[in-house]
Protein backbone atom coordinates (compact mmCIF):
# COMPACT_ATOMS: atom_id res chain seq x y z
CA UNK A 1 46.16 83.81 184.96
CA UNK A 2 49.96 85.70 184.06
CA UNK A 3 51.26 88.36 186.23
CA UNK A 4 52.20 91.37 184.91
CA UNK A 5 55.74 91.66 185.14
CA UNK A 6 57.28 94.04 182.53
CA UNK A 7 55.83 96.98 180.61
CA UNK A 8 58.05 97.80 177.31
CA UNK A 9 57.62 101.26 175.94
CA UNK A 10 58.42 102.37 172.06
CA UNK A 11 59.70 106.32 172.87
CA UNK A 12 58.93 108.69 169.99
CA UNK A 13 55.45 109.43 169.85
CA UNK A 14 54.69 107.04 172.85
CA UNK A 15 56.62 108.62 175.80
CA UNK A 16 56.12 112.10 173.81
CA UNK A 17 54.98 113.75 171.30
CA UNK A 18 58.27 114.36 169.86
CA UNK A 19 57.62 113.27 166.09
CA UNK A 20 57.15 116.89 164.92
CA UNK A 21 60.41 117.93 166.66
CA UNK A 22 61.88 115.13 164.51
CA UNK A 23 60.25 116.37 161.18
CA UNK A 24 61.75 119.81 161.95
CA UNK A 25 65.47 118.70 162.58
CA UNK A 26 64.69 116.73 159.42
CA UNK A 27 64.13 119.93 157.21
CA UNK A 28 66.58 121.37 159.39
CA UNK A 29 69.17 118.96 158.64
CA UNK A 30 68.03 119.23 154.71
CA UNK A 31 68.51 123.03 154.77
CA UNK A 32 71.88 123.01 155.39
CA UNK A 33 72.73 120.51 153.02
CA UNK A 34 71.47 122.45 150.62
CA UNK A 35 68.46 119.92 149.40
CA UNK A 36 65.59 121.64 148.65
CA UNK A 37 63.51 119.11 149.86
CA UNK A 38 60.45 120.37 153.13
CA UNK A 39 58.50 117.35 154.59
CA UNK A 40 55.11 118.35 155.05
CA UNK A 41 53.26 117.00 158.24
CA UNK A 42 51.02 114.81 155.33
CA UNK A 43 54.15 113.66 153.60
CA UNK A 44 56.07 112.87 157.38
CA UNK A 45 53.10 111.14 158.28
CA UNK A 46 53.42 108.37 155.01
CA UNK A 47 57.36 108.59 155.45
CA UNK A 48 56.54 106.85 159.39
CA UNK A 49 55.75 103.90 157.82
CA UNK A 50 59.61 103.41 157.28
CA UNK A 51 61.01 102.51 160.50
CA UNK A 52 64.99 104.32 161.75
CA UNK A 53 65.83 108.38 160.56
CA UNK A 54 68.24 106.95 158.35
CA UNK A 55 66.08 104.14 156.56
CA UNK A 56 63.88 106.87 156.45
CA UNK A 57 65.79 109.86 154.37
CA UNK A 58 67.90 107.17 152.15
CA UNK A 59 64.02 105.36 150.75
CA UNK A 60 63.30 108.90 150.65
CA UNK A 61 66.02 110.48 147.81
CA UNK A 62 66.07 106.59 146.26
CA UNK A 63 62.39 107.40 145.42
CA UNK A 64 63.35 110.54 143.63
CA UNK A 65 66.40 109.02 141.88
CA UNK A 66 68.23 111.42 143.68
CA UNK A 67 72.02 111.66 141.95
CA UNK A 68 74.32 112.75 145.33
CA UNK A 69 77.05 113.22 142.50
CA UNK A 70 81.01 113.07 143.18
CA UNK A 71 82.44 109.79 144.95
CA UNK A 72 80.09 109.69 148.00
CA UNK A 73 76.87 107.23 147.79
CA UNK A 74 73.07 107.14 148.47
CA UNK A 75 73.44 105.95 151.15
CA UNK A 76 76.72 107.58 152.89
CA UNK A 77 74.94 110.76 152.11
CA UNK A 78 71.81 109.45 153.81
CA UNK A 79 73.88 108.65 157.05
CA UNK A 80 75.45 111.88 157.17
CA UNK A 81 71.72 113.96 157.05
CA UNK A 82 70.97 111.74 159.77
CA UNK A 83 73.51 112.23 161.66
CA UNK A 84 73.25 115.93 161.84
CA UNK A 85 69.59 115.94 161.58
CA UNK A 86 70.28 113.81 165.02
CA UNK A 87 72.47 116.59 166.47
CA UNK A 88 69.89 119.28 165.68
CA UNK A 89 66.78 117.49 167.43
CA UNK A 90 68.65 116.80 170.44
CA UNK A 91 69.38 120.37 170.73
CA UNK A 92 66.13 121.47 170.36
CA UNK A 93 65.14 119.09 173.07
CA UNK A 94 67.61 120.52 175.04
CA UNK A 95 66.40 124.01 174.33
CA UNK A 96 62.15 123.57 173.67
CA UNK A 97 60.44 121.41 176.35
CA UNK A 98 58.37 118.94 174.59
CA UNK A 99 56.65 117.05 177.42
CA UNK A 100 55.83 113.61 178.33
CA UNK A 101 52.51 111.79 177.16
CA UNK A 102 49.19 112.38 179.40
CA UNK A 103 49.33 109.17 181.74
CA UNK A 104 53.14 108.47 180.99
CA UNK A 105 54.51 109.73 184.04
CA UNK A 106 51.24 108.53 186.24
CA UNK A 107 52.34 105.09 184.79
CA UNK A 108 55.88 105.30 184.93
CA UNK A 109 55.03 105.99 189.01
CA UNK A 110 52.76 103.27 189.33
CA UNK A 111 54.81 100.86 187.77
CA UNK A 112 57.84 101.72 189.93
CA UNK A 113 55.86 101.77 193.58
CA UNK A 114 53.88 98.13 192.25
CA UNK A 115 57.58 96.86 191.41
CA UNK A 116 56.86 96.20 187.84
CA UNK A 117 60.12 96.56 185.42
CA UNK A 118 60.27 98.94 183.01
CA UNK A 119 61.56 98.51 179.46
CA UNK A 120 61.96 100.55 176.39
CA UNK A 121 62.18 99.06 173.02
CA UNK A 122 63.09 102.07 169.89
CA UNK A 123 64.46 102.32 166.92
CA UNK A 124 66.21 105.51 167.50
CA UNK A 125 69.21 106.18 169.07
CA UNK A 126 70.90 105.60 172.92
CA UNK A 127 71.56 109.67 172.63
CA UNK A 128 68.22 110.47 171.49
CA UNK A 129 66.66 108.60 174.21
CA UNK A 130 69.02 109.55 176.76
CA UNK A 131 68.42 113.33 175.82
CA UNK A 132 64.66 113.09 175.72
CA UNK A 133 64.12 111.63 179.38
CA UNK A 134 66.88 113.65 180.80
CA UNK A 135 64.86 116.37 179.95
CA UNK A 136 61.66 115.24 181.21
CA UNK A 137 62.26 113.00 183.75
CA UNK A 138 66.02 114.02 184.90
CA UNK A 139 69.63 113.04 185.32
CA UNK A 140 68.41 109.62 187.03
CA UNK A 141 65.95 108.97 184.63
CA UNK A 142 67.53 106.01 183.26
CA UNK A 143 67.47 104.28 186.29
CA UNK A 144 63.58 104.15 185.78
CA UNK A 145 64.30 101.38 183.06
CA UNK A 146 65.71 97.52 184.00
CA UNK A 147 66.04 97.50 180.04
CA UNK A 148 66.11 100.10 177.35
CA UNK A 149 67.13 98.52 174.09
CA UNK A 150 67.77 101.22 171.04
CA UNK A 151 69.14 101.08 167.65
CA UNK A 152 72.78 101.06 168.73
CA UNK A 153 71.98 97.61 170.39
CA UNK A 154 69.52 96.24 167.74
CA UNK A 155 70.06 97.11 164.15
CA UNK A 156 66.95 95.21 162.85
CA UNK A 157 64.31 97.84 162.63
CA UNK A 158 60.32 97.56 163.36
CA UNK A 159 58.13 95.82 162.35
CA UNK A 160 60.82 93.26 163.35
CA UNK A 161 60.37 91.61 166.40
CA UNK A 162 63.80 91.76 167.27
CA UNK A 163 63.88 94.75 169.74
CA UNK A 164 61.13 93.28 171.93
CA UNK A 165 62.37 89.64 171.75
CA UNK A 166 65.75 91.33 173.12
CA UNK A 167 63.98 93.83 175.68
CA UNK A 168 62.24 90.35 176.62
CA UNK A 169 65.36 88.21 176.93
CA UNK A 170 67.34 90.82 178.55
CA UNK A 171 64.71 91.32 181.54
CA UNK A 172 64.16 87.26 181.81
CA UNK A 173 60.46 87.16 180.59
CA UNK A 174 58.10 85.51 178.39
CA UNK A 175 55.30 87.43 176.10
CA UNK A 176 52.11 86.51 177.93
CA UNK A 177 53.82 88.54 180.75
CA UNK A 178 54.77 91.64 179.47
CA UNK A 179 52.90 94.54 177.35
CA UNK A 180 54.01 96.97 175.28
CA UNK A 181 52.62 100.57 174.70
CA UNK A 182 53.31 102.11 170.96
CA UNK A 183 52.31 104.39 168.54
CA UNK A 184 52.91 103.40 165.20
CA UNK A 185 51.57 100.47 162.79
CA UNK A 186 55.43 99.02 162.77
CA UNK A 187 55.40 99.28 166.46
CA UNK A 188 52.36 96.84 166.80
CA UNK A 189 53.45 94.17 164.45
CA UNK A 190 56.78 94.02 165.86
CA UNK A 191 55.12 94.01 169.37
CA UNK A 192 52.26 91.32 168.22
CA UNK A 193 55.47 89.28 166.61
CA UNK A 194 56.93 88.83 169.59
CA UNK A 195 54.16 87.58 170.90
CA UNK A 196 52.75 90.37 173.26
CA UNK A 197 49.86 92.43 173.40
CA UNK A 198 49.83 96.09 172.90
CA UNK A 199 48.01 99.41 173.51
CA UNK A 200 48.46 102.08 171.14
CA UNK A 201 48.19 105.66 172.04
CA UNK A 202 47.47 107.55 168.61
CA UNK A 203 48.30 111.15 167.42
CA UNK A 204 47.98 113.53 164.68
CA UNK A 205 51.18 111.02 162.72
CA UNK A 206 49.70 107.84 163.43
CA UNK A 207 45.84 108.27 164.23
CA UNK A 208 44.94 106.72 160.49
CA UNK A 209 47.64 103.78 160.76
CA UNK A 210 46.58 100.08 160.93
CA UNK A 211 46.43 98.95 164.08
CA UNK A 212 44.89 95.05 163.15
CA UNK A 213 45.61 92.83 166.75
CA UNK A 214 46.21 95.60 169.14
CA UNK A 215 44.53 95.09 172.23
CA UNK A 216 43.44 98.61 172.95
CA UNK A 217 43.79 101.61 170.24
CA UNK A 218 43.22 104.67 172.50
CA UNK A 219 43.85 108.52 172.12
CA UNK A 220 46.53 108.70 174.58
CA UNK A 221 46.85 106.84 178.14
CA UNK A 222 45.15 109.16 180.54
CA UNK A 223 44.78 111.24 183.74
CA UNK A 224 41.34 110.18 186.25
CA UNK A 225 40.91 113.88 185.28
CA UNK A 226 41.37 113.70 181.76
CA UNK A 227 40.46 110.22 180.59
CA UNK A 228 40.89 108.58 177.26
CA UNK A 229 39.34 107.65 174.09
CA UNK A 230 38.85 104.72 172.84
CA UNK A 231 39.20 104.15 169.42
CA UNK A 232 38.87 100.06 169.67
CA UNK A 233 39.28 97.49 172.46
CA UNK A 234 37.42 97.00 175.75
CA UNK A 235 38.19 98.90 178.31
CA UNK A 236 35.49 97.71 181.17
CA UNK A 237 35.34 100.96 183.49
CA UNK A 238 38.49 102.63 182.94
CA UNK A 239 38.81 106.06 181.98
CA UNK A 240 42.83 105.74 182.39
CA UNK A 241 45.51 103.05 181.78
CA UNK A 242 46.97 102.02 184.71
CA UNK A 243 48.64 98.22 186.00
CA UNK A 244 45.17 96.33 186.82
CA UNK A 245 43.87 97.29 183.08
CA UNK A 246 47.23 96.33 181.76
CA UNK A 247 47.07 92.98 183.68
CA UNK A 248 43.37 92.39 182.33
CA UNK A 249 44.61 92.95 178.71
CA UNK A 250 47.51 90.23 178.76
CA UNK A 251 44.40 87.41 180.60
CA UNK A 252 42.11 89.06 177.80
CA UNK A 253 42.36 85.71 175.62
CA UNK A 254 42.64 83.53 178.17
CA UNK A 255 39.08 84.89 180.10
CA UNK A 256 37.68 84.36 177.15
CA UNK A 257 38.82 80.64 176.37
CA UNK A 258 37.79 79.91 180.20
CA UNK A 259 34.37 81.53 179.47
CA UNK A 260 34.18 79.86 176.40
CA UNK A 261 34.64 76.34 177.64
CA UNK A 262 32.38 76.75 180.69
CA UNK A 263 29.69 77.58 178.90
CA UNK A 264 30.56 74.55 176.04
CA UNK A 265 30.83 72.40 178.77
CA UNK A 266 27.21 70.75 180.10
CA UNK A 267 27.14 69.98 176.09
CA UNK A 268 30.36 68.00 176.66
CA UNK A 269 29.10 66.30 179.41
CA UNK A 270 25.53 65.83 177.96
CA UNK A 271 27.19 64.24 175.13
């Protein structure tokens, strides 16, 4: 049987809804470039499957053919929309309170009293993480996390395994102990390639996404008052994630092998 010793959690969209804040700063960001370019909620929802901002708006205009004209590049013009499309959703984090997950905080608590580490794994930025859980969880809120890897530390994006092998490495841990919670197809093939299991809270982005080898696909974590939905997995009794559910999920596969070989053996022995 593992222990569970680490939960690793993707941010946007897992800690908070904060994926239509990031489609606004995106049009935002567009505006005042002068593109006349508006992603639709529909059209924001395909463009997810592109992991990073940046990745993001530069497979975007290289779609269109877009011609940025004069000496500066696709792709220079790509990072510089980011960059202030960055500026503009951190202010309106700063400004519009967007809210933590149901269950994050509950788990985030639970975690911390049971002495479980706590890693993030993202492909957005150090500022846009720092912003978002100042916000909701404070100015100490980093000290919540023995890890928090971003894409200032990791520059290969999801559905690389990259961010959670380092999150892994950096907290002294092997797959079979550690979970991580995501959103987002990428998320659970770069989870599942670093060998761990995952739960996937869904929303109105991601709720049509592919989640093939997640452990549990649910509707969002949970409150004992408001439990969750689930859209695949076993869940036993739960009606919320918390640590002993989490711990079942990573002995999942091995349960089963036990079970399996119990009941295979009086033909072994017979034989």
């Amino acid at each position: 049987m593992h222990q569970l010793k680490a939960i690793i959690f993707d941010v946007d969209g897992t800690l908070a809804n904060t994926e239509e804040t990031h489609r606004r700063a995106f049009n935002a960001a567009f505006d005042e470039f002068k593109l006349d370019f508006n992603w639709s909620e529909q059209e924001y929802a395909k463009l997810l499957c592109i992991s990073g901002g940046r990745e993001r708006i530069h497979a975007f205009l290289k779609s269109l053919e877009f011609d940025p004209r004069g000496d500066i590049s696709l792709r220079e013009l790509s990072r510089r929309i980011h960059v202030r499309k960055s500026e503009i959703y951190r202010d309106k984090l700063v400004k519009g309170h967007v809210g933590l997950r149901s269950g994050v905080r509950r788990l985030l608590d639970e975690a911390r009293d049971r002495n479980i580490p706590l890693g993030i794994a993202t492909a957005t930025s150090t500022a846009n993480v720092e912003t978002l859980l100042f916000a909701e969880l404070g100015r100490n809120a980093l000290s919540r996390f023995d890890v928090v890897v971003t894409s200032d530390i990791v520059a290969d994006k999801k559905p690389s395994p990259v961010v959670y092998q380092f999150a892994m490495a950096e907290l002294g841990l092997v797959p079979q102990e550690c979970i991580a919670i995501e959103d987002t197809s990428n998320g659970n093939r770069s989870a599942i390639a670093a060998g761990m299991k995952t739960v996937i809270t869904t929303h109105a982005f991601t709720t049509d996404d592919d989640f093939s080898g997640a452990s549990l696909v649910l509707n969002q974590l949970g409150e004992p008052d408001n439990p969750f939905t689930v859209e695949s997995g076993m869940t036993g009794d739960s009606t919320f994630v918390d640590t002993a559910l989490l711990e079942r999920l990573i002995n999942q596969d091995t349960t089963e092998k036990d079970s399996e070989m119990w009941e295979e053996l009086p033909a072994i022995i017979a034989k």
